[in-house]
Protein backbone atom coordinates (compact mmCIF):
# COMPACT_ATOMS: atom_id res chain seq x y z
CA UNK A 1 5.16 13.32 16.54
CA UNK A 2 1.42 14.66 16.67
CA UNK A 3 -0.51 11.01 15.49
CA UNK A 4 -3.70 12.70 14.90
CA UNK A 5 -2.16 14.52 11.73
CA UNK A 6 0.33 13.71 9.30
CA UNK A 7 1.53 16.55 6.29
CA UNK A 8 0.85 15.00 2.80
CA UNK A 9 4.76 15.68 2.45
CA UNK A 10 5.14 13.00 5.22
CA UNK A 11 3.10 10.13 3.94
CA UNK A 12 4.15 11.06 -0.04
CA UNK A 13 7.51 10.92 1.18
CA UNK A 14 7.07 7.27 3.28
CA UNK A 15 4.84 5.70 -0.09
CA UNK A 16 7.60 7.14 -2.50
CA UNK A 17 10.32 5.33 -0.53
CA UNK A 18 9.40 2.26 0.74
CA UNK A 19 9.03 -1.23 -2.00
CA UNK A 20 8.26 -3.98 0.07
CA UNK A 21 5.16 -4.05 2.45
CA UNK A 22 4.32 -6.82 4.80
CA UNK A 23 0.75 -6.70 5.04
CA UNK A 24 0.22 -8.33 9.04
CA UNK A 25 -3.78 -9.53 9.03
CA UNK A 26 -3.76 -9.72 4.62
CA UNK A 27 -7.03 -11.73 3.65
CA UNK A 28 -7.56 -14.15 0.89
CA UNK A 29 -10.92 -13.39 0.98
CA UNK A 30 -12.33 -10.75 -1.95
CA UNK A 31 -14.79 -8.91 -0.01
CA UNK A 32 -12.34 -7.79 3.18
CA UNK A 33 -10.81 -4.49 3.42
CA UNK A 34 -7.55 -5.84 3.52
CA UNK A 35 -7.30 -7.81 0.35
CA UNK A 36 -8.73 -4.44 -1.78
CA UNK A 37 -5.99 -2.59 0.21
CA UNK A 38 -3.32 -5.45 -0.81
CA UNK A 39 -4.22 -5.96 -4.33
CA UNK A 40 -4.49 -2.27 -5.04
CA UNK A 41 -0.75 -1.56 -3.66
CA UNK A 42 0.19 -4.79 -5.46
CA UNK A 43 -0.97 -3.79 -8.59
CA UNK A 44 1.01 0.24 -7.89
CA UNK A 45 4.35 -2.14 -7.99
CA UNK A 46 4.83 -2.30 -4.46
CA UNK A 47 6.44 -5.59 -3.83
CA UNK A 48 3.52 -6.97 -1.27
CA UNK A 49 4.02 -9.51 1.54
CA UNK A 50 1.00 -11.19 3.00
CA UNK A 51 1.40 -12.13 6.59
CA UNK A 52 -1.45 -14.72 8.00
CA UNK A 53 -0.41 -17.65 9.88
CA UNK A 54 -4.19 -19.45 9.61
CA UNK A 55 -2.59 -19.09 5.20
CA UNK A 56 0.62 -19.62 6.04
CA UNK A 57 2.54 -21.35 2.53
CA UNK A 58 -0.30 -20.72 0.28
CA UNK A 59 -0.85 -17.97 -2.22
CA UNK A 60 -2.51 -14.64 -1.94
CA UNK A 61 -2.92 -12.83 -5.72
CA UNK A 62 0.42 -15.25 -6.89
CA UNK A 63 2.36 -13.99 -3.57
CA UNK A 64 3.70 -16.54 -0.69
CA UNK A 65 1.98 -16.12 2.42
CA UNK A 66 4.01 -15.99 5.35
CA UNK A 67 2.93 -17.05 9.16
CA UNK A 68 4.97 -14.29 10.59
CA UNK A 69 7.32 -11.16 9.92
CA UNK A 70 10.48 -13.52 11.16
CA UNK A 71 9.86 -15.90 7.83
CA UNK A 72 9.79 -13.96 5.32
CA UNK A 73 13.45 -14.46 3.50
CA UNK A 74 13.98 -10.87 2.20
CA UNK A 75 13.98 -7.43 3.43
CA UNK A 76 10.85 -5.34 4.61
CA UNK A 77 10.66 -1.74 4.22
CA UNK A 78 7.26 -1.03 5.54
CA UNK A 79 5.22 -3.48 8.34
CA UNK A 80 1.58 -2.40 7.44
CA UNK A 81 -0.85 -3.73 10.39
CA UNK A 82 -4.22 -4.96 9.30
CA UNK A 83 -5.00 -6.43 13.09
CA UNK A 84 -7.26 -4.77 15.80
CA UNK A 85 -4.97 -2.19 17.77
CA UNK A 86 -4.06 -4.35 20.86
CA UNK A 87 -2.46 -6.62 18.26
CA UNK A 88 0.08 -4.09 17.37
CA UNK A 89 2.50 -4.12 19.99
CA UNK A 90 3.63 -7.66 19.68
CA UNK A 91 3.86 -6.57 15.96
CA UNK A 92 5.97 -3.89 16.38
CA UNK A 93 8.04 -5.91 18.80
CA UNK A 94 8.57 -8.41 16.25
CA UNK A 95 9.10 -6.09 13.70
CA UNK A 96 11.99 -4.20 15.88
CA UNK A 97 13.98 -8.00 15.75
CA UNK A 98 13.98 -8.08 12.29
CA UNK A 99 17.42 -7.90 10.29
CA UNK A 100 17.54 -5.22 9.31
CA UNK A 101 14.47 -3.39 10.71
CA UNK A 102 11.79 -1.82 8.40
CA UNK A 103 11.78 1.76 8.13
CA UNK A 104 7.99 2.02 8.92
CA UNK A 105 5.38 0.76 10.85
CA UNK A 106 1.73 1.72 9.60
CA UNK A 107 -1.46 1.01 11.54
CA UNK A 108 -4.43 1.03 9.52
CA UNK A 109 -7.73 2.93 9.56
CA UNK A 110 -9.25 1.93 13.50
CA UNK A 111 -5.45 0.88 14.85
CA UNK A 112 -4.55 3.23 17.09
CA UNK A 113 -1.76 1.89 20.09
CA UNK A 114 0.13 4.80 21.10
CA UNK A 115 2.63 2.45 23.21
CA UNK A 116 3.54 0.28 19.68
CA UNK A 117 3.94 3.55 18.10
CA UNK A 118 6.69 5.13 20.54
CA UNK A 119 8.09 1.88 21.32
CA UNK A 120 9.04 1.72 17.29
CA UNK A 121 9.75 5.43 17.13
CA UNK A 122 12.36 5.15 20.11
CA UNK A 123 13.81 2.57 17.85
CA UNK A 124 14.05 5.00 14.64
CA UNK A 125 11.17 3.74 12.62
CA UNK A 126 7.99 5.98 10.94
CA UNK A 127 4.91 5.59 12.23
CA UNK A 128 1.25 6.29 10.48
CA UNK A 129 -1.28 5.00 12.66
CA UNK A 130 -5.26 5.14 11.88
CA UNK A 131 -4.72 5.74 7.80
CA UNK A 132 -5.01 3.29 5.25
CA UNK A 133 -1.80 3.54 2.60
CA UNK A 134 -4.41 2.64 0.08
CA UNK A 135 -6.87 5.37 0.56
CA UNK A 136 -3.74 7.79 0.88
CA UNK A 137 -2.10 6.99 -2.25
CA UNK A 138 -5.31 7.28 -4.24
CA UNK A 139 -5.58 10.85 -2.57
CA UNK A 140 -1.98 12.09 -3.01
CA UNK A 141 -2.17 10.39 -6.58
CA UNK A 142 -5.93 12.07 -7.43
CA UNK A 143 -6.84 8.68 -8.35
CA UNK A 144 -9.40 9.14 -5.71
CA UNK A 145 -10.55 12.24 -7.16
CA UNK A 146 -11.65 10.29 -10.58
CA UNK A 147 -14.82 9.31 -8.01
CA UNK A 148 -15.53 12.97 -6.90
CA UNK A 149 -13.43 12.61 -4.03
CA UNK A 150 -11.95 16.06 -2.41
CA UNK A 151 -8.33 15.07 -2.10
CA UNK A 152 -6.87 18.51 -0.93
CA UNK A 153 -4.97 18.00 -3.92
CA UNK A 154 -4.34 20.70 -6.74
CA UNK A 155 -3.00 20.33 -10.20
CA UNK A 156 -2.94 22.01 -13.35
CA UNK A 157 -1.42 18.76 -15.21
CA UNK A 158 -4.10 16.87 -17.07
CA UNK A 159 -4.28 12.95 -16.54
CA UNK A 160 -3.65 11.19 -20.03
CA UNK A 161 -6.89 9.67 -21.00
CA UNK A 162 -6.85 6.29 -22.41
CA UNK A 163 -7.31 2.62 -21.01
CA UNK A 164 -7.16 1.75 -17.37
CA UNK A 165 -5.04 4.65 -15.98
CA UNK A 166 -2.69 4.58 -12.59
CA UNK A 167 -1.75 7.66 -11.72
CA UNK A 168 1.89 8.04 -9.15
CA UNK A 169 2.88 9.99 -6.14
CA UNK A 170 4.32 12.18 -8.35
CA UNK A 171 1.43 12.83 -11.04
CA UNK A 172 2.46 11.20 -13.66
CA UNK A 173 0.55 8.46 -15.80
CA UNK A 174 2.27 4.91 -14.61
CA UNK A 175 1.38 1.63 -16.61
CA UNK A 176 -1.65 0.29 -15.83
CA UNK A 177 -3.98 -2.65 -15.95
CA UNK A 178 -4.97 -4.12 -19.49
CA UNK A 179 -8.28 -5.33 -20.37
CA UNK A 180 -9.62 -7.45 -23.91
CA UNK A 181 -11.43 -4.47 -24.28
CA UNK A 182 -8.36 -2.17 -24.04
CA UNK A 183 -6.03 -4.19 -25.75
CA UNK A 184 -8.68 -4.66 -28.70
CA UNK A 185 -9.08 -1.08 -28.85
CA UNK A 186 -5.54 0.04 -28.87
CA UNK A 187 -4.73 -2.92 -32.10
CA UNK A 188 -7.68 -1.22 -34.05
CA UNK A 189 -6.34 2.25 -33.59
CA UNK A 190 -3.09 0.74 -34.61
CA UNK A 191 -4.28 -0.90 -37.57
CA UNK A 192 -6.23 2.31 -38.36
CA UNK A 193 -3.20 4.95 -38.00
CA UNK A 194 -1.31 1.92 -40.38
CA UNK A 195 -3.91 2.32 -43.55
C-alpha cells in the first residue's frame, strides 16, 4: 500500500467500521493534541480507550485509563498511536498479541515507521500512518468545512441548522452536544408552537 496517500473511500470505510479505539500516548491534559483528538472521537460515539501507563487506573473524560493494550478487558478494533514514530513498533508488536487482534493500526499526524506498518500489514491489519482520525472525520463529515476548511468534499444535501450539530461519515445530522443555552431555546420554541 502507497502510505503517502490514502482514497477518502479507504479511511471513510476504516472510521465507519471500527467502535472501539485505544488511544496509545491519550493525555489528561486539555491543551495537548491528543486529548482534543480523544474527546472529539469520544463525543462521535466511538467507544474510546485511553492508554498511558504514567495514568494508569484513573479517569480520562469518565473513561478507565489503561497502562497498556494487554489490560484492557474488551476488544479493540482500532490501536490509534499518539507516541513519537520509533515508539510504534513495540506498539504494533503488542498490538499483533492481542486476542483477537484489532483490525487497524493508525499512526498519527508526524508517526511515520514504515517497519511497524508492514510488520502489522503482513499480519492482516489496516494501516493509516501520518493522519489524524480526528482531522479526517471532520473532513469526510464537512464538519471541518463549517470553519472554511477545503475538504475535497462535495454535497448538495444541506446540514440541518439548529443547536450544536455533528455531522456522520455518511452526511447525515447525528445527535449532538446540548448546551443551557440550547436546551432553553428548544423548551421556548416548544412552549411557543404549544400556545
Amino acid at each position: 500500500m502507497d502510505h503517502d496517500s490514502y482514497s477518502d473511500g479507504y479511511i471513510r470505510g476504516i472510521l465507519n467500521s471500527v467502535k472501539s479505539i485505544a488511544m496509545v500516548g491519550a493525555s489528561e491534559k486539555e491543551n495537548r493534541p491528543s486529548y482534543f483528538a480523544f474527546k472529539y472521537l469520544l463525543e462521535r460515539g466511538y467507544n474510546m480507550i485511553p492508554i498511558n501507563p504514567g495514568h494508569a487506573g484513573e479517569d480520562l473524560l469518565g473513561r478507565r485509563v489503561y497502562a497498556r493494550l494487554a489490560d484492557v478487558p474488551e476488544p479493540i478494533d482500532m490501536v490509534d498511536i499518539f507516541r513519537s514514530s520509533q515508539h510504534a513498533l513495540p506498539i504494533v508488536q503488542e498490538a499483533l498479541a492481542l486476542k483477537p487482534r484489532p483490525q487497524v493500526i493508525w499512526m498519527q499526524l508526524g508517526v511515520r515507521n514504515d517497519e511497524a506498518a508492514a510488520l502489522a500489514e503482513a499480519n492482516g491489519l489496516k494501516v493509516v500512518m501520518n493522519r489524524c482520525p480526528k482531522i479526517e472525520y471532520g473532513r469526510l463529515s464537512s464538519e471541518i468545512s463549517w470553519m472554511g476548511v477545503n475538504t475535497r468534499t462535495l454535497s448538495s444535501k444541506r446540514a440541518q441548522i439548529g443547536g450544536i450539530q455533528r455531522m456522520t461519515l455518511n452526511r447525515t445530522t447525528a445527535p449532538g452536544g446540548s448546551t443551557d443555552a440550547a436546551t432553553a431555546a428548544a423548551r421556548a420554541q416548544r412552549d411557543h408552537a404549544t400556545r
